[in-house]
Protein backbone atom coordinates (compact mmCIF):
# COMPACT_ATOMS: atom_id res chain seq x y z
CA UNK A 1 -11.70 -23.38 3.34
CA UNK A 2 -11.25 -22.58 7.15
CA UNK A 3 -8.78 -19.76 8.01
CA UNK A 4 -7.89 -20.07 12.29
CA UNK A 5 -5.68 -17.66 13.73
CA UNK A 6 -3.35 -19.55 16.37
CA UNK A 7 -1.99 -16.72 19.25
CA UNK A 8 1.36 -19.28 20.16
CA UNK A 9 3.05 -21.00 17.19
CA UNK A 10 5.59 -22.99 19.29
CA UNK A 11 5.62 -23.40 23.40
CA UNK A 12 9.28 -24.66 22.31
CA UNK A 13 10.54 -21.30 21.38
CA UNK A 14 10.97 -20.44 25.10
CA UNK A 15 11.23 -16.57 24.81
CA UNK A 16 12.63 -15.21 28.33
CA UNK A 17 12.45 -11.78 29.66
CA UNK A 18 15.31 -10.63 27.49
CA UNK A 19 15.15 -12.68 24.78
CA UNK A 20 12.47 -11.68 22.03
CA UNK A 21 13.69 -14.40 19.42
CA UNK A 22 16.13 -17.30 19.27
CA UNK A 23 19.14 -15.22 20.69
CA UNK A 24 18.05 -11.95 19.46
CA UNK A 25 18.02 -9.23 22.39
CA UNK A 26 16.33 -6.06 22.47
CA UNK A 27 17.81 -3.07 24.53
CA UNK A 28 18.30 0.85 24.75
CA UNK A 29 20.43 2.37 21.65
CA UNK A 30 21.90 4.53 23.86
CA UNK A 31 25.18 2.13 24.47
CA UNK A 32 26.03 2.56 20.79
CA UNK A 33 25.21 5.04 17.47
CA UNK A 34 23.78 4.89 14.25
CA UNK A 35 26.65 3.19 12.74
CA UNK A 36 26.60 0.20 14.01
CA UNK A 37 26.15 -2.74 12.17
CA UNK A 38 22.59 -3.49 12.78
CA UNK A 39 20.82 -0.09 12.15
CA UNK A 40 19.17 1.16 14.94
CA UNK A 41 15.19 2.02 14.18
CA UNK A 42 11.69 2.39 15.69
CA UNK A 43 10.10 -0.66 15.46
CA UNK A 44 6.64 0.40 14.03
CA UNK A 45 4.67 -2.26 15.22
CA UNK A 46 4.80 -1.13 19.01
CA UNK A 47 3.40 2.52 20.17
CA UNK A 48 4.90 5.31 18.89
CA UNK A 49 6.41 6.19 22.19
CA UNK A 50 8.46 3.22 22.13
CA UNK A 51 12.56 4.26 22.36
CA UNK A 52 14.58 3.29 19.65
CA UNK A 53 16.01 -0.39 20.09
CA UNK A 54 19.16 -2.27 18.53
CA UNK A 55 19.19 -5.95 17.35
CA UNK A 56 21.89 -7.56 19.15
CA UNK A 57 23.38 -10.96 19.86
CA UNK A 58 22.12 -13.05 22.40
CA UNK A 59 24.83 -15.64 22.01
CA UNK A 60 27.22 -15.68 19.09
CA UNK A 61 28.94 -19.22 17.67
CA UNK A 62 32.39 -19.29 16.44
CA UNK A 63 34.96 -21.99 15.82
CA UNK A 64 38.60 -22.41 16.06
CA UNK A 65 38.49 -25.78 14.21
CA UNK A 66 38.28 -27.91 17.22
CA UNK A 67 35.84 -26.11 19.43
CA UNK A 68 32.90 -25.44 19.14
CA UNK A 69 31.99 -21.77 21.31
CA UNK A 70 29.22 -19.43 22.03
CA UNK A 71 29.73 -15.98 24.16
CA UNK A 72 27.05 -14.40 25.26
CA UNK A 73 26.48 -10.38 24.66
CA UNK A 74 29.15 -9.71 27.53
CA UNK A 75 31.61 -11.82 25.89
CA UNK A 76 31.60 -14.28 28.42
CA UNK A 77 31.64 -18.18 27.34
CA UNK A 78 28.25 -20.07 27.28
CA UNK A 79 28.99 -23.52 25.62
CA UNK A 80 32.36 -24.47 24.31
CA UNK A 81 32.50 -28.14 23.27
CA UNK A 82 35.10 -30.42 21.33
CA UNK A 83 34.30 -30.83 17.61
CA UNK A 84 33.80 -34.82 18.05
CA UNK A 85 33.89 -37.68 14.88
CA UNK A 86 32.05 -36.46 11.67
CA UNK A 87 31.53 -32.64 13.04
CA UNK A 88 33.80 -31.25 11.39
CA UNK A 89 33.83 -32.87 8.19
CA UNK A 90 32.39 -30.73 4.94
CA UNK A 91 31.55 -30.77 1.44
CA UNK A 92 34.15 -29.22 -0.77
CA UNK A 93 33.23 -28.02 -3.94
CA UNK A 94 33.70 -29.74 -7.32
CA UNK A 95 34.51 -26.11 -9.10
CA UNK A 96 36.86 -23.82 -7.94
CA UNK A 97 37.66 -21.83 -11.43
CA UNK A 98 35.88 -18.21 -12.25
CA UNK A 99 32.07 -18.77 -12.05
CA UNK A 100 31.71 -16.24 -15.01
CA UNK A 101 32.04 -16.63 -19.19
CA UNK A 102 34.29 -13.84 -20.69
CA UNK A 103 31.49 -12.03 -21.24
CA UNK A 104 32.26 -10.14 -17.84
CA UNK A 105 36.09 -8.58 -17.37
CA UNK A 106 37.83 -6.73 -14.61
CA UNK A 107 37.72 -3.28 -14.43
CA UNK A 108 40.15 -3.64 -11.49
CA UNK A 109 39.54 -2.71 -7.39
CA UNK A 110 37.86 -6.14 -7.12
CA UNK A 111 34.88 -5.90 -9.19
CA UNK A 112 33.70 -6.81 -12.93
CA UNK A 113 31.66 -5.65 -15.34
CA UNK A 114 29.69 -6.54 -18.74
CA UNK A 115 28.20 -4.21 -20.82
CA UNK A 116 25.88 -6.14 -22.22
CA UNK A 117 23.69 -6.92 -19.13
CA UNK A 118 20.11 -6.20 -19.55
CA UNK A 119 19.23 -5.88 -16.12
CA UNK A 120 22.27 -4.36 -14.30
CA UNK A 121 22.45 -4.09 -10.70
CA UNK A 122 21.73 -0.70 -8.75
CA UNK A 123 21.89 0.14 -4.72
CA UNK A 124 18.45 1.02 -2.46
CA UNK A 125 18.79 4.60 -3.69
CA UNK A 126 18.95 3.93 -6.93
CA UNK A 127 22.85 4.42 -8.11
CA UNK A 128 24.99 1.85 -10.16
CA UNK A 129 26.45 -0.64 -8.07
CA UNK A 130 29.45 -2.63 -9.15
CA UNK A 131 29.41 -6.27 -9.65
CA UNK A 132 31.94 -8.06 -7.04
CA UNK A 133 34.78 -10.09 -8.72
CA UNK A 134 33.27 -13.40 -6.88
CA UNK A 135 35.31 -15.34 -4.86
CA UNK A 136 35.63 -19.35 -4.49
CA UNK A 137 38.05 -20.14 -1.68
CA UNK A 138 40.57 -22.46 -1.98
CA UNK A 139 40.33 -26.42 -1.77
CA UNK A 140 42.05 -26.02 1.23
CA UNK A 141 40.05 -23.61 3.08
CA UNK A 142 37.06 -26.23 2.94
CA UNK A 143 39.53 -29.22 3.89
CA UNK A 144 40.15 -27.32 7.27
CA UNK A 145 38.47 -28.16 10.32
CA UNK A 146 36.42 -24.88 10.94
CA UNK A 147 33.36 -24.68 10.36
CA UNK A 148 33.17 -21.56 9.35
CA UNK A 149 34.45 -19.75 6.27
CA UNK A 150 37.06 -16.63 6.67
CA UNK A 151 34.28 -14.30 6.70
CA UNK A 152 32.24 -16.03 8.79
CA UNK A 153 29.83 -17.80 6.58
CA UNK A 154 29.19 -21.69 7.99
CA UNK A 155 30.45 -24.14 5.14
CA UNK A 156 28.01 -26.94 3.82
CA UNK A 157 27.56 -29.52 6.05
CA UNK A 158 29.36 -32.95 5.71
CA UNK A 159 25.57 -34.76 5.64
CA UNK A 160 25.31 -33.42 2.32
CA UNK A 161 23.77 -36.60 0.23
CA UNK A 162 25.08 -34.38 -3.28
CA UNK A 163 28.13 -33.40 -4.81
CA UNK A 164 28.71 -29.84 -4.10
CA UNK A 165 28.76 -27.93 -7.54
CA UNK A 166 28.98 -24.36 -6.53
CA UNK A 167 30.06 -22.65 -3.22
CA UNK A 168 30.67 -18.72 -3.75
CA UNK A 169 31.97 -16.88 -0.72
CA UNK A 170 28.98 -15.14 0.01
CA UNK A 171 25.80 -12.96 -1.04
CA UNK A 172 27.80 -10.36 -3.07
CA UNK A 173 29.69 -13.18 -5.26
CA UNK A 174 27.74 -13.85 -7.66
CA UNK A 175 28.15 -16.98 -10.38
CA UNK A 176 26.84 -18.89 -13.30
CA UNK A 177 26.01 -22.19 -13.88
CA UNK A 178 26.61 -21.65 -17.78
CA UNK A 179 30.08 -20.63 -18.78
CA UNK A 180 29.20 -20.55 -22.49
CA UNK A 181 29.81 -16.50 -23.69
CA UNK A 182 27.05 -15.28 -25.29
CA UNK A 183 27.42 -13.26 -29.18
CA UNK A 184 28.92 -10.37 -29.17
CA UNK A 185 25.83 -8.32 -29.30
CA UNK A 186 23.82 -10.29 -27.49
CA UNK A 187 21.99 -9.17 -24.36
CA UNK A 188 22.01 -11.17 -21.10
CA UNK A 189 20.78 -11.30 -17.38
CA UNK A 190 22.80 -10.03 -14.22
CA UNK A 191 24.31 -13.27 -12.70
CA UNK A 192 22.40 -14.29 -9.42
CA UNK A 193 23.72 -17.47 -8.40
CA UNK A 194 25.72 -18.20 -5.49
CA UNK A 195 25.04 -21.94 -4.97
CA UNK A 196 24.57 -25.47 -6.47
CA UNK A 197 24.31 -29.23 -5.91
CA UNK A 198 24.42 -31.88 -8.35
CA UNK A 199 21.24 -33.98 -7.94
CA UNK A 200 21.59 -36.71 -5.50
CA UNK A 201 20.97 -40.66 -6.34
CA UNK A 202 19.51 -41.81 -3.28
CA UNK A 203 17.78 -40.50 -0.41
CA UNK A 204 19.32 -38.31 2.32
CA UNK A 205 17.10 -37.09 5.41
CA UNK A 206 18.14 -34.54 7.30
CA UNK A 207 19.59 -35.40 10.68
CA UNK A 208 17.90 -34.87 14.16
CA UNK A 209 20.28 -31.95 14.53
CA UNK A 210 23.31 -30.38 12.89
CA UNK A 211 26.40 -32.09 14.18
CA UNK A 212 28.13 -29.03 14.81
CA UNK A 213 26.11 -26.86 16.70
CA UNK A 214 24.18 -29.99 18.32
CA UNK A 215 21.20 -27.74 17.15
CA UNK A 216 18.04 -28.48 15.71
CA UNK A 217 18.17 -27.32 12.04
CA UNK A 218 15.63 -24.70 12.03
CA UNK A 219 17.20 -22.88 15.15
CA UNK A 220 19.02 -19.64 14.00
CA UNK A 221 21.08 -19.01 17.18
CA UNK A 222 24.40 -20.75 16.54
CA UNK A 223 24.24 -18.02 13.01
CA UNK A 224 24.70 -14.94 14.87
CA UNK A 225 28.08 -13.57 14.79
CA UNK A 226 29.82 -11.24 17.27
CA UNK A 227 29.59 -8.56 14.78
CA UNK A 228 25.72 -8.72 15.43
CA UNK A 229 25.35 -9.91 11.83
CA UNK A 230 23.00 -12.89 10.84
CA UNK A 231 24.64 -15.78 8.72
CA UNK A 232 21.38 -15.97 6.12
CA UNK A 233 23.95 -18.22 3.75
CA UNK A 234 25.42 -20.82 6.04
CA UNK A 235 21.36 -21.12 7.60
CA UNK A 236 20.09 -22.34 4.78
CA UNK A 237 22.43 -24.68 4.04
CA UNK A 238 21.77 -27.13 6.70
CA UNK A 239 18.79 -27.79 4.34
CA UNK A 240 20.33 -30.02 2.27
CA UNK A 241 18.52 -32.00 -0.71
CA UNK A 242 16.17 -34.72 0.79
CA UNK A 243 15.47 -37.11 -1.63
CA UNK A 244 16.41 -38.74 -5.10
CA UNK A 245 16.68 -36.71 -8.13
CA UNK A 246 17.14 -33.40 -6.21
CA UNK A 247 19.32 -30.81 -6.15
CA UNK A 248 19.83 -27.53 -4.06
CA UNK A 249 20.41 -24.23 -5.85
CA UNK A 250 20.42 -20.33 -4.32
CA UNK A 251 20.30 -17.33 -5.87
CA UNK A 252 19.96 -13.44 -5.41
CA UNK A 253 18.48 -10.61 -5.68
CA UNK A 254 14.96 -9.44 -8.09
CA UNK A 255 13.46 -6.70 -9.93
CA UNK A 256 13.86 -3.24 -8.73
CA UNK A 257 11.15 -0.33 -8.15
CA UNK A 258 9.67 0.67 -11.03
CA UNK A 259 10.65 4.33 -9.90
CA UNK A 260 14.17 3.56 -11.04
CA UNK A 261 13.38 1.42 -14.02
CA UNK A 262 12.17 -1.98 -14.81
CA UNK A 263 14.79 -3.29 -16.13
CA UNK A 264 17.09 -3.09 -13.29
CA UNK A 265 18.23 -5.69 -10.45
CA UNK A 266 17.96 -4.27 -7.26
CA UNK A 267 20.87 -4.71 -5.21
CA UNK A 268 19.99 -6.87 -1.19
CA UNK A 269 16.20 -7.37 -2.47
CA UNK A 270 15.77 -11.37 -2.75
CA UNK A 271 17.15 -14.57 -1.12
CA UNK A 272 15.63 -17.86 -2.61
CA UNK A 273 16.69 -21.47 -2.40
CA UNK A 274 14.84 -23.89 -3.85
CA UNK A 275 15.18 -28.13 -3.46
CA UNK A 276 14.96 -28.60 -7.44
CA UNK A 277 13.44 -32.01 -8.90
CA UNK A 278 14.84 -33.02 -11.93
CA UNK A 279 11.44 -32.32 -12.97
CA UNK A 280 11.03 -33.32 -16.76
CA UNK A 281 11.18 -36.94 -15.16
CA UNK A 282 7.67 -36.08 -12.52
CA UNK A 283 5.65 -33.27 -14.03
CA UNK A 284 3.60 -35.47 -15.46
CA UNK A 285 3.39 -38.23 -13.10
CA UNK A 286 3.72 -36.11 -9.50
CA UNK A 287 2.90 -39.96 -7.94
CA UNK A 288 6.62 -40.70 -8.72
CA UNK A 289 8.15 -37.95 -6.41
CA UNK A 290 10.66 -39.71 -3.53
CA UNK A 291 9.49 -37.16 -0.72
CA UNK A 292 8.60 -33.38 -0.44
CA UNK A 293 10.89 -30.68 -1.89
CA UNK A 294 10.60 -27.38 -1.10
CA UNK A 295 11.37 -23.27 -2.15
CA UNK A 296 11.53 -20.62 0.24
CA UNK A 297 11.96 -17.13 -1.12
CA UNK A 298 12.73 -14.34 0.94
CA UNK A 299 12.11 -10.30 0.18
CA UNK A 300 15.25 -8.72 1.80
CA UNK A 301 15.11 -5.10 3.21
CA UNK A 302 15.86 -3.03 -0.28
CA UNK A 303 12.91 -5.31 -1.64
CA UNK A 304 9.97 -3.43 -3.35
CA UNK A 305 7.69 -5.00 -0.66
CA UNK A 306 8.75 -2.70 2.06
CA UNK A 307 8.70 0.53 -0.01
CA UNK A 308 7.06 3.27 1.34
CA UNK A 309 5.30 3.59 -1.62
CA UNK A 310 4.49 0.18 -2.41
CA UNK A 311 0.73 -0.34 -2.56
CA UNK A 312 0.62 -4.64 -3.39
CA UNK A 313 -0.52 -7.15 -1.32
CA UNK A 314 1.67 -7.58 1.81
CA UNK A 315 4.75 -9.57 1.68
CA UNK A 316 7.80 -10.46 3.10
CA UNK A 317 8.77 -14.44 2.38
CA UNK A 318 6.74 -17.30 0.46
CA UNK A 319 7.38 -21.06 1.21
CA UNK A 320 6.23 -23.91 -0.76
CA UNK A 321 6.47 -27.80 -0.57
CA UNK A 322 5.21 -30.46 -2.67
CA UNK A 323 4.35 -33.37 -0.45
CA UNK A 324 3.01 -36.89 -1.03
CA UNK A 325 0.29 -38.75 0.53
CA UNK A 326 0.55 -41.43 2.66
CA UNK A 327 -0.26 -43.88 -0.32
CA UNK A 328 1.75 -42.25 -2.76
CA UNK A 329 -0.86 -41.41 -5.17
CA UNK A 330 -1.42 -38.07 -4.98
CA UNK A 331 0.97 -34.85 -4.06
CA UNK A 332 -0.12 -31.99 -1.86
CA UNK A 333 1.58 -28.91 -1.68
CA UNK A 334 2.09 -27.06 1.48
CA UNK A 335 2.30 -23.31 1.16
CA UNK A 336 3.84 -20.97 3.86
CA UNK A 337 4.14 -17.17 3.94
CA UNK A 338 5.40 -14.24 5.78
CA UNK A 339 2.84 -11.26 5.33
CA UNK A 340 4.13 -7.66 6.71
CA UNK A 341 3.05 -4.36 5.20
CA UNK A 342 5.75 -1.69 4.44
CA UNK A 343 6.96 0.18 7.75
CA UNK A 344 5.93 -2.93 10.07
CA UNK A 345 8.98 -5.35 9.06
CA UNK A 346 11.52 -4.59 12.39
CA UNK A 347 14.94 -3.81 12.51
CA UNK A 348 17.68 -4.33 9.89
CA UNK A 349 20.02 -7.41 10.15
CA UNK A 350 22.91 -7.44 8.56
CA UNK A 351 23.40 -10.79 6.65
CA UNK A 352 26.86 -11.99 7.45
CA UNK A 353 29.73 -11.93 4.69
CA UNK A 354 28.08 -8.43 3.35
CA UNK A 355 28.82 -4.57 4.09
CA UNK A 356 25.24 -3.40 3.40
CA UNK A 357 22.75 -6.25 1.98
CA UNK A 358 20.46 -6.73 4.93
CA UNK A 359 16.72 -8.70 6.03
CA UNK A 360 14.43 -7.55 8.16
CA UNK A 361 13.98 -9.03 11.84
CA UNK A 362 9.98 -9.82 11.22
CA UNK A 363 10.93 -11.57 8.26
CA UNK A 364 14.01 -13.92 9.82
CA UNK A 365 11.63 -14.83 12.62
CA UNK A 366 9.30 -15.89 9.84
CA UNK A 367 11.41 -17.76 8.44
CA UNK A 368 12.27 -19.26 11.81
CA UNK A 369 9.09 -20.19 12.34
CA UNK A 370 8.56 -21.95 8.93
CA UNK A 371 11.01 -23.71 9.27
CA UNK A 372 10.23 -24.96 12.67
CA UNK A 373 7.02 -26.34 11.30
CA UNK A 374 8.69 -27.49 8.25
CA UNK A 375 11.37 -29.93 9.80
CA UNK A 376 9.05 -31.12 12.30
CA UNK A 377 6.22 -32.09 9.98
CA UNK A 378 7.57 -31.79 5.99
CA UNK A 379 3.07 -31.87 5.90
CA UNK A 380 3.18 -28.61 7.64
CA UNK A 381 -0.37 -30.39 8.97
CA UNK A 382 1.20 -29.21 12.44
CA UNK A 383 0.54 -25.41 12.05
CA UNK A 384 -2.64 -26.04 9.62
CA UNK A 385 -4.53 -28.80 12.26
CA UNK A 386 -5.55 -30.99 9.76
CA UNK A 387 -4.38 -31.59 6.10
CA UNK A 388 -6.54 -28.70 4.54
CA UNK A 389 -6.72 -25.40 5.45
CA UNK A 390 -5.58 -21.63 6.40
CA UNK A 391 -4.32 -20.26 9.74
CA UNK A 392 -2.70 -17.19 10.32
CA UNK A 393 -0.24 -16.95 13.08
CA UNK A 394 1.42 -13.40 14.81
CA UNK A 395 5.21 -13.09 15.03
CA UNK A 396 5.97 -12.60 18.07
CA UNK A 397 6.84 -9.16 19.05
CA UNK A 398 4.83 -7.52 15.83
CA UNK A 399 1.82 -6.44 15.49
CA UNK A 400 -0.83 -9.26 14.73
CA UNK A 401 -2.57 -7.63 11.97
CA UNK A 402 0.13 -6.15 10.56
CA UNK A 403 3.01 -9.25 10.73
CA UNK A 404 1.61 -12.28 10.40
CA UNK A 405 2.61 -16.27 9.57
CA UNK A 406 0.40 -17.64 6.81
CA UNK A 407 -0.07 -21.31 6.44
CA UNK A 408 -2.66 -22.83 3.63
CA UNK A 409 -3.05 -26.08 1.63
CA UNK A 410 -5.57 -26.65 -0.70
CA UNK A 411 -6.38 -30.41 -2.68
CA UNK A 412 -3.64 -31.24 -5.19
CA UNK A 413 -5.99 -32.11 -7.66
CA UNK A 414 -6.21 -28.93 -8.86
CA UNK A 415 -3.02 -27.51 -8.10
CA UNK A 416 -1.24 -29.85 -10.18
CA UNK A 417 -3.79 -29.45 -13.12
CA UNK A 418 -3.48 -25.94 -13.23
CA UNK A 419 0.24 -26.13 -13.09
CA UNK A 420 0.11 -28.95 -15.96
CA UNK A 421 -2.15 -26.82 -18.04
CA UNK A 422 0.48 -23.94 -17.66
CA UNK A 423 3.39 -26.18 -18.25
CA UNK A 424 4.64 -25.13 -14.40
CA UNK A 425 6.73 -27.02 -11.82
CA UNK A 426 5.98 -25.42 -8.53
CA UNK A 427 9.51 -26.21 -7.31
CA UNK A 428 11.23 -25.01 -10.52
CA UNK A 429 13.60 -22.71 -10.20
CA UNK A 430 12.52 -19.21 -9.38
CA UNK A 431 8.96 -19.73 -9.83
CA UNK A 432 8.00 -17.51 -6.56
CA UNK A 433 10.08 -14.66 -8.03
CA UNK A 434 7.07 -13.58 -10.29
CA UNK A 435 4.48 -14.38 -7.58
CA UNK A 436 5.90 -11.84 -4.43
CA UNK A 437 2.22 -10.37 -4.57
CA UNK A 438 -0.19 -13.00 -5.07
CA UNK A 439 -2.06 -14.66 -2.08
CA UNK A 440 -1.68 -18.11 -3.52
CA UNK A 441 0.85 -19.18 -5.54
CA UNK A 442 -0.74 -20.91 -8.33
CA UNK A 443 -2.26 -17.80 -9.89
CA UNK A 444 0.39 -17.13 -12.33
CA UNK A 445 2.39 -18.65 -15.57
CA UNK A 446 6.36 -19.57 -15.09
CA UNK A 447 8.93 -19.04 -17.42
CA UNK A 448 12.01 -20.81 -16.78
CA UNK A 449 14.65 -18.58 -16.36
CA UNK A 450 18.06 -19.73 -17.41
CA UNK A 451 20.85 -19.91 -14.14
């Protein structure tokens, strides 16, 4: 297998003098402190001279329901346009009750809690952290013409080809898809979801850009907000289920340290959303998929990956896509990666809707970058050069051997035996979680977890 390092991933990302990455500026900390929203820290990929820098805003989007704006860092208007036929039309979810059994109950100030939780959610330093009563907004709030929740989270778009099953506010409110209570005594896992689709009947591509923003899908800049926060929720979204017997699902947060005990969820540690086959009906006969599906999962900043201590394999994001051949007969899958070791991942970006979950700037341009590839060529044969292969590509702004963009595809053939042999879906739910520090994901067993 080949491995090619490429020194410019995309001419198209245009980065000017100011801008280091799709609307995110660097400059002096000295115009605000420490408690701003986006924490202000040394990047250690540059020289150790460098002056502290801020993430900021290079253009922030709003709405007001029939505009559509973006102000630049100074405030002043950049493009404001009229929210035009079909814009401003969104999915509105087919649940709106609590997205929890009675195993949970309030213990008032907003937030639940459930005794019986195995794996109960802690903060970055280690302390209990309170489970969020989660909130569903009202019918209502979707029917309006913003595109934007209350909080500032973008809604699902109106291209969706699903029903929409489950819409929580945000990161922090977590659901279930499985309302059953368990036995009294019965143990059970910290709820992590925070969005579902039914699975579509027919085929849906994704449009040439999102009617909103008139952007292509894979650009973050119309997801910064003018609190300097990063909408990671309403991003994602715009990747809606593809194809036939699909649907979309997200979820939260992983494993914590083992410093403060293995059997706790660390709070702002994982984001993954994966395009889920309904895939009893293809495991065994991959030939029958309707088009590529894909997972990303994403190590947020109070992920074990970026540690100090942490002494795995570098890590930051893993992609994956199962993709067809031009005849149909056999699948590929296209693997994607973000690689940074711990104290070489960037600032901290606040993810919109949140008080303190955050990700990482190298990881977010990562991500960018993917995705780039991704929607351009689902083959991801446009970073590799050919339909086999490795290349590693720098994030700009990082240090090459230290940040890096990972692209590989090997034959099917014996990705999908292995996977057969060890009764695994690569696009099942969750499957990256266990594989955060493997080089290839197809080195380890899946067990379904229940959502």
């Amino acid at each position: 297998m080949s491995v090619t390092s490429t020194t410019v991933p995309f001419g198209a990302l245009n980065f000017g003098a100011q801008t280091v990455y799709a609307g995110v500026v660097k400059r002096s900390a000295s115009s605000k402190t420490a408690g701003t929203t986006s924490a202000a820290t040394t990047d250690a990929s540059s020289d150790a001279n460098t002056t502290k820098q801020e993430t900021s805003i290079g253009t922030a989007a709003s709405s007001d329901g029939k505009t559509y704006t973006e102000v630049d860092s100074n405030g002043q208007v950049v493009i404001q346009r009229d929210l035009q036929d079909g814009a401003s039309k969104y999915a509105i979810p087919t649940f709106h009750g609590k997205p929890y059994s009675s195993d949970f109950h309030s213990i008032g100030g907003g937030y639940i809690e459930d005794e019986l939780v195995f794996n109960p959610l802690i903060n970055g330093d280690g302390s209990p952290r309170k489970l969020k009563d989660p909130v569903i907004y009202p019918v209502n709030v979707y029917k309006s013409s913003d595109w934007l929740l209350p909080n500032g989270v973008a809604k699902t778009p109106g291209y969706l080809g699903a029903e929409l099953e489950l819409e929580t506010a945000s990161f922090d409110d977590r659901g279930t898809l499985d309302l059953t209570p368990t036995p009294e005594t019965a143990a059970h896992g910290m709820m992590k979801l925070i969005y579902a689709t039914k699975y579509t009947t027919e085929n849906h591509p994704w449009p040439a850009v999102n009617p909103i923003t008139n952007k292509p899908l894979w650009d973050t800049q119309p997801f910064w907000r003018s609190d300097n926060s990063f909408d990671l929720y309403g991003y994602l979204k715009q990747f809606t289920p593809e194809y036939k017997d699909c649907r979309g699902l997200m979820q939260v947060d992983g494993s914590a340290p083992r410093k403060y005990g293995s059997r706790n969820t660390m709070y702002g540690s994982v984001f993954e959303y994966v395009h889920d086959y309904d895939f009893n009906n293809y495991i065994n006969n991959p030939d029958d998929y309707h088009g590529p599906a894909f997972m990303v999962h994403m190590q947020l900043s109070n992920s074990r990956v970026f540690q100090k201590d942490y002494d795995g394999a570098p890590s930051g994001l893993m992609f994956g896509s199962t993709y067809p051949t031009a005849d149909g007969k056999l699948a590929y899958s296209a693997n994607a990666q973000v690689r940074i070791e711990p104290g070489y991942e960037g600032q901290k970006i606040r993810i919109t809707g949140t008080n303190d979950a955050y990700i990482n700037e190298g990881v977010l341009k990562g991500l960018e970058m993917i995705m780039h590839y991704y929607v351009e060529d689902h083959s991801l044969n446009n970073a590799l050069g050919g339909e086999y292969g490795w290349v590693n590509i720098p994030i700009p702004g990082f240090d090459v051997e230290k940040a890096k963009v990972v692209v590989f595809r090997a034959t099917s053939w014996s990705a999908n035996s292995l996977l057969k042999r060890c009764h695994v879906h690569p696009l099942a739910p969750g499957f990256f979680q266990a594989l955060t520090i493997w080089p290839i994901p197809l080195l380890a067993i899946y067990f379904k977890r229940n959502i």
